[in-house]
C-alpha atoms as a PDB file:
ATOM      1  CA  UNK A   1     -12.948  62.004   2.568  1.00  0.00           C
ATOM      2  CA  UNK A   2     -10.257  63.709   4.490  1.00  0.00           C
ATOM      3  CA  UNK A   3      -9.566  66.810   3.581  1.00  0.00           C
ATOM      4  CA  UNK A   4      -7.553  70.029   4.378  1.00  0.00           C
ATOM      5  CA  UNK A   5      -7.639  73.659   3.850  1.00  0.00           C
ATOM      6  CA  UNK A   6      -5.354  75.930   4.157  1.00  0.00           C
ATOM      7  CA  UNK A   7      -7.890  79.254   5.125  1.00  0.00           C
ATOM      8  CA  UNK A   8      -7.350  82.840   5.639  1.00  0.00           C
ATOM      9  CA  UNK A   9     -11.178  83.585   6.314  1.00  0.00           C
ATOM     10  CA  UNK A  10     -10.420  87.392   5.274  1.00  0.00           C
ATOM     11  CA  UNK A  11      -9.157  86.126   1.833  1.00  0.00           C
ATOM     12  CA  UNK A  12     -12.293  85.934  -0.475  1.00  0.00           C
ATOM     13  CA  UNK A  13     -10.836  82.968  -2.542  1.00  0.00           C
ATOM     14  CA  UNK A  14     -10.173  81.499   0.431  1.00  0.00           C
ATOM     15  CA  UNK A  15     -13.811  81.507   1.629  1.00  0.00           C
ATOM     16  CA  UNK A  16     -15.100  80.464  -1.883  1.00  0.00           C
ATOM     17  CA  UNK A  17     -12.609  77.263  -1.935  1.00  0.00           C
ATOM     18  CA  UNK A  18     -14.114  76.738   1.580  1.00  0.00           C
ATOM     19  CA  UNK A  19     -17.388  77.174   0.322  1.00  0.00           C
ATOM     20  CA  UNK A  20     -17.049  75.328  -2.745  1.00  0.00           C
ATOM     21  CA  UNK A  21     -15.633  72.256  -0.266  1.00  0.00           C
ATOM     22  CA  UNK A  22     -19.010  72.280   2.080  1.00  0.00           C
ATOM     23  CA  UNK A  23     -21.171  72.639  -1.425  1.00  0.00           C
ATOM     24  CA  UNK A  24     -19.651  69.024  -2.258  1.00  0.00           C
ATOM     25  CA  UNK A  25     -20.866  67.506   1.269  1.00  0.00           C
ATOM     26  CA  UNK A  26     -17.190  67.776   2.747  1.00  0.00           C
ATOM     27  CA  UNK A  27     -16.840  69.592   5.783  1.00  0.00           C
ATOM     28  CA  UNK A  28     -12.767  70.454   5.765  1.00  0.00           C
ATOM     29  CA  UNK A  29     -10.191  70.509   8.967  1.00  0.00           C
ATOM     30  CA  UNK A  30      -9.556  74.259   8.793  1.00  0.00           C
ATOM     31  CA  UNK A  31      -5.987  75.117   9.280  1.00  0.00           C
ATOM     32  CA  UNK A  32      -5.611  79.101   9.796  1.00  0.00           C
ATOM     33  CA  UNK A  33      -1.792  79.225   8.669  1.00  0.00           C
ATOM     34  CA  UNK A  34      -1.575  82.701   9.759  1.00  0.00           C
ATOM     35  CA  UNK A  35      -1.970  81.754  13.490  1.00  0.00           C
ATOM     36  CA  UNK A  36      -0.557  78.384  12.806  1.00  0.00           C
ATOM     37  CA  UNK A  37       2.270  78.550   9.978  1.00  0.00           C
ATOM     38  CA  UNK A  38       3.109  75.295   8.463  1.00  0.00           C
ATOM     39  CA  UNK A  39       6.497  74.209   9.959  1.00  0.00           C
ATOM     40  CA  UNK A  40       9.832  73.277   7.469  1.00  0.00           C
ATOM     41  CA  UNK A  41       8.743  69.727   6.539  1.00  0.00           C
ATOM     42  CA  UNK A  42       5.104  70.433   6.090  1.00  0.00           C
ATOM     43  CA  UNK A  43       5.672  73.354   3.366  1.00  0.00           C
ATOM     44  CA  UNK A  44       8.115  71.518   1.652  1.00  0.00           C
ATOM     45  CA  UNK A  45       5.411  68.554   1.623  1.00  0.00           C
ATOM     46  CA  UNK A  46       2.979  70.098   0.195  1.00  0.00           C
ATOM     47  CA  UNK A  47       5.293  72.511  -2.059  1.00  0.00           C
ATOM     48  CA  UNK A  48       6.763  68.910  -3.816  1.00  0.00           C
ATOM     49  CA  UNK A  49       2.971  68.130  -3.462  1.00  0.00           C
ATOM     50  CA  UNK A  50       1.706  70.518  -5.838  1.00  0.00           C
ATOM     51  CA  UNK A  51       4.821  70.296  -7.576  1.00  0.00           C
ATOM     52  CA  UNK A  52       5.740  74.137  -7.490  1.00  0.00           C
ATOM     53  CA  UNK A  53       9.005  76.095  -6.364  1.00  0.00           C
ATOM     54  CA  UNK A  54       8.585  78.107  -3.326  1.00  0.00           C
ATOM     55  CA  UNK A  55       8.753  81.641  -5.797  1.00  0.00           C
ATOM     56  CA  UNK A  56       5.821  79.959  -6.966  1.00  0.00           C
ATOM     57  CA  UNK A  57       3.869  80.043  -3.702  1.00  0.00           C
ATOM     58  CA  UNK A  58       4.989  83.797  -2.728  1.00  0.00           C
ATOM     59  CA  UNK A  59       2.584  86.857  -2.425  1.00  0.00           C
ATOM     60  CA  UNK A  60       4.331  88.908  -4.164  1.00  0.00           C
ATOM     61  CA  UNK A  61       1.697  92.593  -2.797  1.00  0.00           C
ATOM     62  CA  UNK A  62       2.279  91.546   0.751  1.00  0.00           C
ATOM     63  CA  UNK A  63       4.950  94.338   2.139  1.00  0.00           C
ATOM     64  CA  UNK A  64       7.328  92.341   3.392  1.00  0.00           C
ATOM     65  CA  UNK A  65       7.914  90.763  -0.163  1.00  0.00           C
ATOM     66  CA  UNK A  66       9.531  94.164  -0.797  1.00  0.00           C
ATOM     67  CA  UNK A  67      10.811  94.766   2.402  1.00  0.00           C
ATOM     68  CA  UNK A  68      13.031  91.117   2.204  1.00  0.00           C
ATOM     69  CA  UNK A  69      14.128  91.888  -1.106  1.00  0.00           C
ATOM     70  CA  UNK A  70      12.600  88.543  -2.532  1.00  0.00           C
ATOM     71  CA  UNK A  71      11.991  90.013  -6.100  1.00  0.00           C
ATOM     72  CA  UNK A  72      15.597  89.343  -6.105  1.00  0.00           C
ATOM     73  CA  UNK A  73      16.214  85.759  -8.618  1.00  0.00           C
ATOM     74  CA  UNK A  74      19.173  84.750  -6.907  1.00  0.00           C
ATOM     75  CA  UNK A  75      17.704  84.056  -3.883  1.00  0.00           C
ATOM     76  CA  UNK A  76      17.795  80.283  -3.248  1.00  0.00           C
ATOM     77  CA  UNK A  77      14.878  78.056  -2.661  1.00  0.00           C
ATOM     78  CA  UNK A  78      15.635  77.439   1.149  1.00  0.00           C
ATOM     79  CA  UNK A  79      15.880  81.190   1.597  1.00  0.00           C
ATOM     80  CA  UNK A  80      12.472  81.419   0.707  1.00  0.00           C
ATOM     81  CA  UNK A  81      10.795  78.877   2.623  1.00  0.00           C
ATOM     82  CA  UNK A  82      12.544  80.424   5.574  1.00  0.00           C
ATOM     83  CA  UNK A  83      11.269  84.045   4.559  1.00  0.00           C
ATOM     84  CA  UNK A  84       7.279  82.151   4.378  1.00  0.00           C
ATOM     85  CA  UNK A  85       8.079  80.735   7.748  1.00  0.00           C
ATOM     86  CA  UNK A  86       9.214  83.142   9.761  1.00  0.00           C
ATOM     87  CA  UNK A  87       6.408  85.498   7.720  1.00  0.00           C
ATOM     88  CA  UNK A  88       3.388  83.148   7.153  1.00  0.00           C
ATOM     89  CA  UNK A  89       0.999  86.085   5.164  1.00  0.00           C
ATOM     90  CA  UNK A  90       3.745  85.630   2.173  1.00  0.00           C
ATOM     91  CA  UNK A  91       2.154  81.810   1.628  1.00  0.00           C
ATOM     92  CA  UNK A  92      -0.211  82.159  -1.377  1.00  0.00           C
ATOM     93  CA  UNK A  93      -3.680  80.973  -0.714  1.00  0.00           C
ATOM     94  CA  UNK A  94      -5.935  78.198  -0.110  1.00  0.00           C
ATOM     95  CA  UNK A  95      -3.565  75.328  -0.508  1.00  0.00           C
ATOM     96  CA  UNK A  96      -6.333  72.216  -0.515  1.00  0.00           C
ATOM     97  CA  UNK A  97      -4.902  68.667   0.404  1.00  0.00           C
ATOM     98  CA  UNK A  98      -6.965  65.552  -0.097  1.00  0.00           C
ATOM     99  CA  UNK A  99      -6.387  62.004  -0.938  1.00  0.00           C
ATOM    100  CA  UNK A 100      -6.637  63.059  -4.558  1.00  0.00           C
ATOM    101  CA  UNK A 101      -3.894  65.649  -4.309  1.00  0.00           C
ATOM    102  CA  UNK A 102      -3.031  68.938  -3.012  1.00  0.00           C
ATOM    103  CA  UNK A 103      -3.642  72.080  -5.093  1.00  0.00           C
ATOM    104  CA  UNK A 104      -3.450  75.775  -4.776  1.00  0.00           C
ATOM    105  CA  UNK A 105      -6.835  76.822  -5.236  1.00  0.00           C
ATOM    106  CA  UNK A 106      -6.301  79.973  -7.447  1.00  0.00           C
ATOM    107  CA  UNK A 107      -9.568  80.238  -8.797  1.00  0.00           C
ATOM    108  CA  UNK A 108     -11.703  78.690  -6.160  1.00  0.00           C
ATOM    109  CA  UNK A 109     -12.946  76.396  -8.804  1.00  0.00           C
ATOM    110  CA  UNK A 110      -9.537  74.829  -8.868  1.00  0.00           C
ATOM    111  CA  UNK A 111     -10.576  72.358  -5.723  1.00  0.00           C
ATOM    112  CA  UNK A 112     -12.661  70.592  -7.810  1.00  0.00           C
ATOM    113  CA  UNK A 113     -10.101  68.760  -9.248  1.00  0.00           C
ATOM    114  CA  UNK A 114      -9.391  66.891  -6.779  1.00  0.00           C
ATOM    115  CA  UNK A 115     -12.409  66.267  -4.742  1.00  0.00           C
ATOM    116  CA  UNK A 116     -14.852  63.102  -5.481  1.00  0.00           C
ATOM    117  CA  UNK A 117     -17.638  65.119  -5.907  1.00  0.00           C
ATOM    118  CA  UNK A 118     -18.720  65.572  -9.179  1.00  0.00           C
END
């Protein structure tokens, strides 16, 4: 089974999804989105994916949530994707893809849905 985690190894959910992954036999391609960001296409991909709004997928204690203003509601959809592009730490984290689906793995336990283990 192909699958793919979106990892910030100093995120402790992050390392639980990853662990919880490995427990199930699965070892993961590891994508580090803070060193490489998903481009335009990708986000929105796995955004429609998960089906959530890009508000949904923002950090909102990470400074530069405050510092952009992005607490503000009328900011549009494509303004946010380019404020998690050009700053990758306001992507929430893990985002899991596999075969069976892509999820945002807030809890951990969350990847479970869509892996074939058990």
């Amino acid at each position: 089974m192909s699958v793919t985690i979106f990892h910030n190894p100093a995120c402790s959910k992050s390392r639980a999804t990853l662990a919880l992954i490995r427990d199930s036999g699965v070892e993961p391609r590891i994508v580090r989105y803070l060193e490489t960001p998903p481009d335009r296409p990708r986000l929105e991909a796995l955004l429609a994916a998960m089906e959530l709004r890009p508000r949904d997928l923002l950090r909102r204690g990470e400074a530069a949530y405050a510092e952009l203003g992005l607490a503000e509601p009328s900011l549009s959809d494509a303004r946010l994707i380019e404020a998690m592009l050009a700053h990758p730490r306001l992507i929430e984290r893990p985002i899991v893809e596999t075969p069976r689906g892509v999820r945002l793995c807030r809890p951990p336990e969350r990847v479970r849905e869509i892996l074939d283990a058990p």
